[in-house]
PDB file of N, CA and C in Angstrom:
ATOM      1  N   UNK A   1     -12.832 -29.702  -9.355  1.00  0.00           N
ATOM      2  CA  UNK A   1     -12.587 -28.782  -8.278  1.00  0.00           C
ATOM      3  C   UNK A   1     -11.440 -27.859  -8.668  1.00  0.00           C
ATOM      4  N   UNK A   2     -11.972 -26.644  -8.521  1.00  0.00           N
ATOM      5  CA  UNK A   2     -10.883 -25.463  -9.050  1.00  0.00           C
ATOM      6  C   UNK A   2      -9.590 -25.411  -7.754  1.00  0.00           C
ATOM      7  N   UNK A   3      -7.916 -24.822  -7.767  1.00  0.00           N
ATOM      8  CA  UNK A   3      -7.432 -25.115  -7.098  1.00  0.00           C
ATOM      9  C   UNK A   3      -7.300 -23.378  -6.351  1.00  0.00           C
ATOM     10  N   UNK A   4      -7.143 -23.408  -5.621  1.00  0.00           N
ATOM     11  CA  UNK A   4      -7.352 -21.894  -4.467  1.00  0.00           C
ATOM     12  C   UNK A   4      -6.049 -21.275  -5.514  1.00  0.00           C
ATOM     13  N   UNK A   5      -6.760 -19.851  -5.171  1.00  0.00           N
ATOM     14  CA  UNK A   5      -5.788 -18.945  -5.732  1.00  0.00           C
ATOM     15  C   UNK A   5      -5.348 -17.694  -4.865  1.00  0.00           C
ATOM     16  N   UNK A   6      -4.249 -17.662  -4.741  1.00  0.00           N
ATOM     17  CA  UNK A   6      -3.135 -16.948  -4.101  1.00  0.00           C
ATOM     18  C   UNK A   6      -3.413 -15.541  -4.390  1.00  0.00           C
ATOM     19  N   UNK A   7      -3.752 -15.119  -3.034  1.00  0.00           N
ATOM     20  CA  UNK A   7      -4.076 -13.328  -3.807  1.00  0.00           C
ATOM     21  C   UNK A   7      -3.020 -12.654  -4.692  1.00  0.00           C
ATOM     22  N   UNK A   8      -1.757 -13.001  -3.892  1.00  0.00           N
ATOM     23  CA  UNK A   8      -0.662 -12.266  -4.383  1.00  0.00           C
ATOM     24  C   UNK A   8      -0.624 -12.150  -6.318  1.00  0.00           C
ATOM     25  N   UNK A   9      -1.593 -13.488  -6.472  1.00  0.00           N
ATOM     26  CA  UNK A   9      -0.979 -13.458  -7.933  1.00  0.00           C
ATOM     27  C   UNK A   9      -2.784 -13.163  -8.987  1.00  0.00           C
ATOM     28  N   UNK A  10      -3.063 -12.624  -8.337  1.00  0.00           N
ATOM     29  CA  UNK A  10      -4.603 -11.779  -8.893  1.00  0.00           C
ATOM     30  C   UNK A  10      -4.111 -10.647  -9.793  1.00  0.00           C
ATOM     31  N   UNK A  11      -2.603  -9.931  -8.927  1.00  0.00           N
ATOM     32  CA  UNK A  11      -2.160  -8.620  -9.728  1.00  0.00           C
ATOM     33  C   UNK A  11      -0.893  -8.799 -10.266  1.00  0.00           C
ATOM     34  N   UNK A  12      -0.884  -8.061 -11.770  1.00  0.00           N
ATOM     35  CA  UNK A  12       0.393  -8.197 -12.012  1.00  0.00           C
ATOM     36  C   UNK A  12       1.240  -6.961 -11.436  1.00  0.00           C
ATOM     37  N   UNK A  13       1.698  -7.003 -10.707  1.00  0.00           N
ATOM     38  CA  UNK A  13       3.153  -6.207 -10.352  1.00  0.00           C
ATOM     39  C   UNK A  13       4.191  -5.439 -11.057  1.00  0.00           C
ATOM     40  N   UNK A  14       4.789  -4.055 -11.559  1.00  0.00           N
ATOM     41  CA  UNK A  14       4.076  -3.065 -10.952  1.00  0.00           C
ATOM     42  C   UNK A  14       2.865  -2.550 -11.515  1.00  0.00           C
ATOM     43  N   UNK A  15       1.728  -2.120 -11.026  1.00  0.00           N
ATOM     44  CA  UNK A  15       0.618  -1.583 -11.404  1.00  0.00           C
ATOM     45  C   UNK A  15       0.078  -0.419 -11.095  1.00  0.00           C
ATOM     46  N   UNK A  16      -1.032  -0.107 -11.139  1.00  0.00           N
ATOM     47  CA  UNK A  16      -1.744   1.074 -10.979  1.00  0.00           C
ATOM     48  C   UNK A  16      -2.626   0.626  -9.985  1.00  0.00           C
ATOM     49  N   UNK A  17      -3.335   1.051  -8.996  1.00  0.00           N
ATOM     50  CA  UNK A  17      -4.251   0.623  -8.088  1.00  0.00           C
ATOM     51  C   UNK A  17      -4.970   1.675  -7.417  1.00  0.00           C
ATOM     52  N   UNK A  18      -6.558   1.518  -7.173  1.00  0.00           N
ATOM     53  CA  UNK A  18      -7.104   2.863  -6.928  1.00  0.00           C
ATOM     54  C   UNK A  18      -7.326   2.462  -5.311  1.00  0.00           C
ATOM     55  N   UNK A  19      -7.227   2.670  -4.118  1.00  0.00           N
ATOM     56  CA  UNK A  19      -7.512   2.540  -3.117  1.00  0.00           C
ATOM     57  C   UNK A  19      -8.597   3.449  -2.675  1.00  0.00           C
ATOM     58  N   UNK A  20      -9.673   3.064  -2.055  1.00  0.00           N
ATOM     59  CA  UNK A  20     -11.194   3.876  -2.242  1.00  0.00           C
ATOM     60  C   UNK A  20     -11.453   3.667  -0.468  1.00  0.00           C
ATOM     61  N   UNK A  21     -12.152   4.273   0.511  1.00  0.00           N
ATOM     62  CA  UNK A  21     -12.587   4.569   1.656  1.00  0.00           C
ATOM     63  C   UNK A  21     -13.495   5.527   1.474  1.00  0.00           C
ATOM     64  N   UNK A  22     -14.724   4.930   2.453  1.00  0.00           N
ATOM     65  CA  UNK A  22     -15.767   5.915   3.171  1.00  0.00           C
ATOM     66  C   UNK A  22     -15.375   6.117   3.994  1.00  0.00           C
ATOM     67  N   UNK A  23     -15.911   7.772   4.989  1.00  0.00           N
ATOM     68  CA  UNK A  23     -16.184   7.513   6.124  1.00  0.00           C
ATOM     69  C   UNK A  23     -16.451   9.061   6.639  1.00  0.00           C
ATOM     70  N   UNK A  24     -16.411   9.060   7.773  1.00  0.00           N
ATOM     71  CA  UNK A  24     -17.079  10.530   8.160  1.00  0.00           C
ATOM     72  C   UNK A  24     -16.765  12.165   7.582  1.00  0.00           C
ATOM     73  N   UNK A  25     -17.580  12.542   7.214  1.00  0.00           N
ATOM     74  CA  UNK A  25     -17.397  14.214   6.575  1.00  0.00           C
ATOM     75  C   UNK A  25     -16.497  15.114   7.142  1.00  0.00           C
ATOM     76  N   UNK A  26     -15.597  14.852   8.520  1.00  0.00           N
ATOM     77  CA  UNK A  26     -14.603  15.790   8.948  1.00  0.00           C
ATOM     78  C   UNK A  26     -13.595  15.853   7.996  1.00  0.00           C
ATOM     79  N   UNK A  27     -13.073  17.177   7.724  1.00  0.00           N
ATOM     80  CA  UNK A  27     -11.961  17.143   6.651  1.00  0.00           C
ATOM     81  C   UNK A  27     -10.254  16.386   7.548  1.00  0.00           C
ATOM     82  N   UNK A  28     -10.695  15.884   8.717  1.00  0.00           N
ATOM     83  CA  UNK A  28      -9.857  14.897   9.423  1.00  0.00           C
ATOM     84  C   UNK A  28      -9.668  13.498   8.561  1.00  0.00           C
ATOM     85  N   UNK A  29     -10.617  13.228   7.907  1.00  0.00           N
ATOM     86  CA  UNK A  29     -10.747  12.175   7.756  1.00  0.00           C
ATOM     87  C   UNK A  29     -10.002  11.673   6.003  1.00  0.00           C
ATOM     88  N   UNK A  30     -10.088  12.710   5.181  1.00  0.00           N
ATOM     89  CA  UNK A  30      -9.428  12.632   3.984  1.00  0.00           C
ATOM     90  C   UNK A  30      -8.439  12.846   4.059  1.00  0.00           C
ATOM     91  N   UNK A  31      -7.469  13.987   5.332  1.00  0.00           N
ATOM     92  CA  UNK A  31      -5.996  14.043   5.370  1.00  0.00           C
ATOM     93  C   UNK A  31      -5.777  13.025   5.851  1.00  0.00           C
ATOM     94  N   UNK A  32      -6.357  11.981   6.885  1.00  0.00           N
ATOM     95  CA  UNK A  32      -5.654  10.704   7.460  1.00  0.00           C
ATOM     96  C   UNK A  32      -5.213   9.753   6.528  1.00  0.00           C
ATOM     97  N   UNK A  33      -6.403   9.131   5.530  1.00  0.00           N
ATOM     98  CA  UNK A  33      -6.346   8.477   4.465  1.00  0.00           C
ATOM     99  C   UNK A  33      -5.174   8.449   3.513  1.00  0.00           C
ATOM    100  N   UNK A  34      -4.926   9.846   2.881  1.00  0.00           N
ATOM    101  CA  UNK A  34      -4.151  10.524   1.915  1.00  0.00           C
ATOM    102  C   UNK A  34      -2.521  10.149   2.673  1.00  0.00           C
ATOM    103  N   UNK A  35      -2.688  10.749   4.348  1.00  0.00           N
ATOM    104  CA  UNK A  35      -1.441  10.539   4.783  1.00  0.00           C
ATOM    105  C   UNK A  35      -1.075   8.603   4.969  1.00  0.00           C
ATOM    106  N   UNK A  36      -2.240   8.056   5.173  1.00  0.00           N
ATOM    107  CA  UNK A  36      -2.121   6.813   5.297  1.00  0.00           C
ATOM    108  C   UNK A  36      -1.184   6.276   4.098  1.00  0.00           C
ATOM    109  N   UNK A  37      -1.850   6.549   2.847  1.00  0.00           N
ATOM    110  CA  UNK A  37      -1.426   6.107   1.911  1.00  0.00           C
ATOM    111  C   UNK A  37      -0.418   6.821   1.694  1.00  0.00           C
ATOM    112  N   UNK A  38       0.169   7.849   1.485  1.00  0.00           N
ATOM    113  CA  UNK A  38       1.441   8.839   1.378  1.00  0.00           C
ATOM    114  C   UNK A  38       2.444   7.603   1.752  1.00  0.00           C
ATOM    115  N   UNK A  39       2.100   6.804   3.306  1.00  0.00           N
ATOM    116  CA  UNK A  39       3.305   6.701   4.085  1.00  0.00           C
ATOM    117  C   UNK A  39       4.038   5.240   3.468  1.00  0.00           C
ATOM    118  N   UNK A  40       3.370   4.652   2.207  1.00  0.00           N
ATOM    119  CA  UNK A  40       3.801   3.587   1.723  1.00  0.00           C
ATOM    120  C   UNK A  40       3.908   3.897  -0.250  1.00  0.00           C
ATOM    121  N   UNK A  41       3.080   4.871  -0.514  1.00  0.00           N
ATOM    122  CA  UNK A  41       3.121   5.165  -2.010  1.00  0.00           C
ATOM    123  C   UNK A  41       3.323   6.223  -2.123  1.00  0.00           C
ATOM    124  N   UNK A  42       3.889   7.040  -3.651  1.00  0.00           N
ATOM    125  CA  UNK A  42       3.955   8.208  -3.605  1.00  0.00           C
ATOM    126  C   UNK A  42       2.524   8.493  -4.867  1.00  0.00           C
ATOM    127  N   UNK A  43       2.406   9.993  -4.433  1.00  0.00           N
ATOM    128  CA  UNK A  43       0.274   9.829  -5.345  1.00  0.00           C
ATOM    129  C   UNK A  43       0.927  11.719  -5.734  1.00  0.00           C
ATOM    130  N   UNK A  44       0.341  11.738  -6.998  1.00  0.00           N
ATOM    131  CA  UNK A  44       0.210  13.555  -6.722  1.00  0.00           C
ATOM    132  C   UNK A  44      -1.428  13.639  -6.604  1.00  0.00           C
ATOM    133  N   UNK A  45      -1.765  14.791  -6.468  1.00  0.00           N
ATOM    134  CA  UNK A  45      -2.667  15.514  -5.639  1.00  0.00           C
ATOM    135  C   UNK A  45      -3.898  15.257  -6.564  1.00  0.00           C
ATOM    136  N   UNK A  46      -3.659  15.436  -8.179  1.00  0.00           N
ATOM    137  CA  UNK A  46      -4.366  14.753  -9.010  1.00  0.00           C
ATOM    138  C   UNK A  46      -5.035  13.282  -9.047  1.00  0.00           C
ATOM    139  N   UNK A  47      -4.255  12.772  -8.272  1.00  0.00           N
ATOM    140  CA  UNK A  47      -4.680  11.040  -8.294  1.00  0.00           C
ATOM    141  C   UNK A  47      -5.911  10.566  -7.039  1.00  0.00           C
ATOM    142  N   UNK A  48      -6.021  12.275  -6.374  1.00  0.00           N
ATOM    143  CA  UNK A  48      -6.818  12.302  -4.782  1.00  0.00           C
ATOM    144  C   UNK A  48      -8.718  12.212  -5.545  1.00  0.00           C
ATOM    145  N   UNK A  49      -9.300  11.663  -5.146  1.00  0.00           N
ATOM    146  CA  UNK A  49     -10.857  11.921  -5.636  1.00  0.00           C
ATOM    147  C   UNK A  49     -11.917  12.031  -3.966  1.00  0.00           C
ATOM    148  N   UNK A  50     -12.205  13.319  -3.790  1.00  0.00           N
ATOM    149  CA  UNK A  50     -13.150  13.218  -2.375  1.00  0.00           C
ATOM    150  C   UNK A  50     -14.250  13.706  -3.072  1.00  0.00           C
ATOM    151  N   UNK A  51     -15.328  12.723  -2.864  1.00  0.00           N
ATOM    152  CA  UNK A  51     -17.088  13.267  -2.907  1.00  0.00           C
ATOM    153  C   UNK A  51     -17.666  12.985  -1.887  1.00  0.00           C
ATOM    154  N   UNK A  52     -17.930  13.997  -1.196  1.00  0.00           N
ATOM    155  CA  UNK A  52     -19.135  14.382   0.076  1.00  0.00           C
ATOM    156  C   UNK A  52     -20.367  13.659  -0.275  1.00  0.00           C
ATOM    157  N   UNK A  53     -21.364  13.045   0.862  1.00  0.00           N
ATOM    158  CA  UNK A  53     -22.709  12.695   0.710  1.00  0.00           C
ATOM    159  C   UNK A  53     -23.199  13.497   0.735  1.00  0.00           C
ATOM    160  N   UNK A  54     -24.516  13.969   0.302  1.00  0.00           N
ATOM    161  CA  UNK A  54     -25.521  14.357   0.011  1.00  0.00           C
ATOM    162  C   UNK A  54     -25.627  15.371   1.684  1.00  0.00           C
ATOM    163  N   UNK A  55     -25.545  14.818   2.352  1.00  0.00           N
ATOM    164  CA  UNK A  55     -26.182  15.225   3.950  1.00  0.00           C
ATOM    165  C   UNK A  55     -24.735  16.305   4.333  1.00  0.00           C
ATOM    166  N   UNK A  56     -23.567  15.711   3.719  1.00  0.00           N
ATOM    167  CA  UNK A  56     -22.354  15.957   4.107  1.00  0.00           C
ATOM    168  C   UNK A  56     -21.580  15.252   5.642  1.00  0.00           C
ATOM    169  N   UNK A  57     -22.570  13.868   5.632  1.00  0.00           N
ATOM    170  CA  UNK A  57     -22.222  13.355   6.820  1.00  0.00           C
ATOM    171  C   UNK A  57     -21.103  12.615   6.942  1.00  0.00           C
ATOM    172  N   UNK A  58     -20.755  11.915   5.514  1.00  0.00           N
ATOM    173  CA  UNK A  58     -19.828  10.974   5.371  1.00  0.00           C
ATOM    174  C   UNK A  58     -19.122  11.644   4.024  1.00  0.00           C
ATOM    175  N   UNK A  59     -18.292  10.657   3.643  1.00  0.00           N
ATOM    176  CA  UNK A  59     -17.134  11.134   2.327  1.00  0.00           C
ATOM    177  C   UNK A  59     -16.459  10.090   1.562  1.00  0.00           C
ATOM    178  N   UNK A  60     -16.603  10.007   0.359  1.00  0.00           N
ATOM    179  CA  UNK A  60     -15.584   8.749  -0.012  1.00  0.00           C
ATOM    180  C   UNK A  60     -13.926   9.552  -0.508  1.00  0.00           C
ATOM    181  N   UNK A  61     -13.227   8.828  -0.153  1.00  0.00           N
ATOM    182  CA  UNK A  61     -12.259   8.825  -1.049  1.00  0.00           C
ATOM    183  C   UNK A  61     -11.282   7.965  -1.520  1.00  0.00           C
ATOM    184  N   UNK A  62     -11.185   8.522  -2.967  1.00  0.00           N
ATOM    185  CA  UNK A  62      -9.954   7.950  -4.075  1.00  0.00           C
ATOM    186  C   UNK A  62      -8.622   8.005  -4.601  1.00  0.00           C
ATOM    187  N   UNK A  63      -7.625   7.344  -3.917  1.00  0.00           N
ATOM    188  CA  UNK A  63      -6.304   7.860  -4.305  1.00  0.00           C
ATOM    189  C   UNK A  63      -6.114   6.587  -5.213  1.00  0.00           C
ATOM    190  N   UNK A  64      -5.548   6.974  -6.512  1.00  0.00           N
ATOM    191  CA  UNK A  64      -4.958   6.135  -7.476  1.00  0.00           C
ATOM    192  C   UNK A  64      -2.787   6.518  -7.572  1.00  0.00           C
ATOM    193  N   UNK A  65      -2.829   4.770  -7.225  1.00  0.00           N
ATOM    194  CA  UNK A  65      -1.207   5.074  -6.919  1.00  0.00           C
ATOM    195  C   UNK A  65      -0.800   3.842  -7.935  1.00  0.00           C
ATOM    196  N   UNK A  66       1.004   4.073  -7.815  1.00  0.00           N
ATOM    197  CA  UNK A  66       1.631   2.505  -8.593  1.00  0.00           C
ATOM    198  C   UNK A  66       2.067   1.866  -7.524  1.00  0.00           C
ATOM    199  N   UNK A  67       1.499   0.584  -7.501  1.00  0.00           N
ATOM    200  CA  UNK A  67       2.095  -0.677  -6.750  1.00  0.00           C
ATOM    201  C   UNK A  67       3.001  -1.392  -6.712  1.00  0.00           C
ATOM    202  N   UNK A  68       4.133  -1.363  -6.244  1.00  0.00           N
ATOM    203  CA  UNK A  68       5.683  -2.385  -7.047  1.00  0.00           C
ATOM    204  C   UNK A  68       5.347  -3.611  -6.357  1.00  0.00           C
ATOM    205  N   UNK A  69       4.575  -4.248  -5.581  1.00  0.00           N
ATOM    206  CA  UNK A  69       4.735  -5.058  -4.931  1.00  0.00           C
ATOM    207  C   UNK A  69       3.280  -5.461  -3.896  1.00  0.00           C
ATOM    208  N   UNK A  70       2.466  -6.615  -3.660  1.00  0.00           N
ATOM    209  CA  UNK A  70       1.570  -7.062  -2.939  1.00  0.00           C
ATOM    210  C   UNK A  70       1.984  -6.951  -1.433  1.00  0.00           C
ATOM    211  N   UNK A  71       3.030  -6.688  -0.802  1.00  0.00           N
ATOM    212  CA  UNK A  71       3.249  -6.108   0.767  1.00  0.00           C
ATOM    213  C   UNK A  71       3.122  -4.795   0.594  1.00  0.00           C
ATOM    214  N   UNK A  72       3.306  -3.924  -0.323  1.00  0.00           N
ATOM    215  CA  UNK A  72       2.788  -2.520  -0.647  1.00  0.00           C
ATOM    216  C   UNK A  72       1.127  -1.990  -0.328  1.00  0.00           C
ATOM    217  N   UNK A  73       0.780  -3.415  -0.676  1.00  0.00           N
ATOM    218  CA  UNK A  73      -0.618  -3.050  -1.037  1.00  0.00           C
ATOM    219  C   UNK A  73      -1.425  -3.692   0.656  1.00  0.00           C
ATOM    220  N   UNK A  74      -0.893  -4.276   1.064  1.00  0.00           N
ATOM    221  CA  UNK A  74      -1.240  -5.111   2.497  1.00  0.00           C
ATOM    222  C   UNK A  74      -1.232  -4.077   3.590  1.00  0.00           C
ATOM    223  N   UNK A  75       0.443  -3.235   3.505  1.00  0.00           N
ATOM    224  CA  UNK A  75       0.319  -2.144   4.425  1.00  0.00           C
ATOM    225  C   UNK A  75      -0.454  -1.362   4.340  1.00  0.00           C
ATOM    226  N   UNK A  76      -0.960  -0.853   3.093  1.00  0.00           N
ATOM    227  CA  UNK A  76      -1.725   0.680   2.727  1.00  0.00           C
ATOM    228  C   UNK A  76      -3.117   0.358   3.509  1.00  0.00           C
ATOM    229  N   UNK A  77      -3.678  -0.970   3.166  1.00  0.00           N
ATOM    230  CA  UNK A  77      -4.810  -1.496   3.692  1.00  0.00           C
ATOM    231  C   UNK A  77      -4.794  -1.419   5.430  1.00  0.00           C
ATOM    232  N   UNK A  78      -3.808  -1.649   5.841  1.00  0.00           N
ATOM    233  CA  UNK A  78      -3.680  -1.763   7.572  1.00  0.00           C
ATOM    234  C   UNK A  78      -3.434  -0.362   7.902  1.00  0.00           C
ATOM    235  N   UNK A  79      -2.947   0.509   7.232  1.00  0.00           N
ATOM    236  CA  UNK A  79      -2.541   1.737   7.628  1.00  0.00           C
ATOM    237  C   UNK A  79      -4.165   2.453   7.380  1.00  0.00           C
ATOM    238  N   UNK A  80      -4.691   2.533   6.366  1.00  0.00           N
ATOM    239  CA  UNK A  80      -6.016   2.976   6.558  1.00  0.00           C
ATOM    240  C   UNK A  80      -7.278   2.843   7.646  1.00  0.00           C
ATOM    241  N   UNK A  81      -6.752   1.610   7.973  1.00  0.00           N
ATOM    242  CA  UNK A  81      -7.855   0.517   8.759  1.00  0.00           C
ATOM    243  C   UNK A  81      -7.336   1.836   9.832  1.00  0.00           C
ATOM    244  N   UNK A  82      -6.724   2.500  10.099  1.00  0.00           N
ATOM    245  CA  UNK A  82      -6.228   2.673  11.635  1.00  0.00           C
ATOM    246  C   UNK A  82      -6.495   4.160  11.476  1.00  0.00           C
ATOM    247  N   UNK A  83      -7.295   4.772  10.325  1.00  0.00           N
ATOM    248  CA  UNK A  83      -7.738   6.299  10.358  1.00  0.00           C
ATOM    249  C   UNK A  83      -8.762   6.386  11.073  1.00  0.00           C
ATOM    250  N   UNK A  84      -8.839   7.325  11.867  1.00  0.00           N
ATOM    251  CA  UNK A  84     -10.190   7.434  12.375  1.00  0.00           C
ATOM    252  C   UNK A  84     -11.194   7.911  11.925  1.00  0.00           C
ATOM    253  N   UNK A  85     -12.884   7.448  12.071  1.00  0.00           N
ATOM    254  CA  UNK A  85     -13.790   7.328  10.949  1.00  0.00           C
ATOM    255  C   UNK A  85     -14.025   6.467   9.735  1.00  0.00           C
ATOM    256  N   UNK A  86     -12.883   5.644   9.695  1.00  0.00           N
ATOM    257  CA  UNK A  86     -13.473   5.166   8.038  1.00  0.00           C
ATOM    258  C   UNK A  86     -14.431   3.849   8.664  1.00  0.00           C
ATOM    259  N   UNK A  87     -15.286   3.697   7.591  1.00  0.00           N
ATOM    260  CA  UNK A  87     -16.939   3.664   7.739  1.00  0.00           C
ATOM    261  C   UNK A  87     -16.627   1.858   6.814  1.00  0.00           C
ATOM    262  N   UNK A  88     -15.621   1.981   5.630  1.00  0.00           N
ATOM    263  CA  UNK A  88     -15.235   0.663   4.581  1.00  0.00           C
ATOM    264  C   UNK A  88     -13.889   1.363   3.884  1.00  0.00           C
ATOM    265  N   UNK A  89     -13.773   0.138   3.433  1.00  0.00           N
ATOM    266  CA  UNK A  89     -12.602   0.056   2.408  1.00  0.00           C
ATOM    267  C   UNK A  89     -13.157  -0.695   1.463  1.00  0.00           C
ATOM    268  N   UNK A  90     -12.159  -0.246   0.126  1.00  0.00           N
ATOM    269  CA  UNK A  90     -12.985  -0.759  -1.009  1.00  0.00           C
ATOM    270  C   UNK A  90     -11.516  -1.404  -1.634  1.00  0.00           C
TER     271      UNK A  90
END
């Protein structure tokens, strides 16, 4: 029997980390994200990735940031959760 493993220690610390969200095609929805994440990492504008669906109904996006720390990465996740529209988190 394998013994449980501690998320915290999946990543080594500090890192690179891409934080990814779907969710609706309003251009509301990629400034929330971007600001979500802004409010715990710093990203330049280069590190942003938005691709529209096909229909233009929905949108993913990709901000790649550095992580000093696994409560870094806990907030960014709760702060997203609370944009309006997102559809997942990845």
């Amino acid at each position: 029997m394998s013994e449980p493993v501690n998320p915290e220690d999946l990543l080594d610390f500090p890192c690179h980390y891409t934080f990814k969200a779907v969710g609706s095609g309003a251009e509301s929805f990629a400034a929330g994200i971007s600001a979500a994440v802004g409010r715990y990492a710093l990203f330049h504008q280069d590190a942003v990735n938005i691709r529209p669906s096909g229909k233009g109904n929905y949108q993913s996006i990709s901000i790649m940031v550095r992580l000093e720390n696994y409560q870094q990465l806990t907030d960014i996740y709760a702060a997203m959760k609370e944009v309006s529209g997102v559809k997942m988190l990845l």
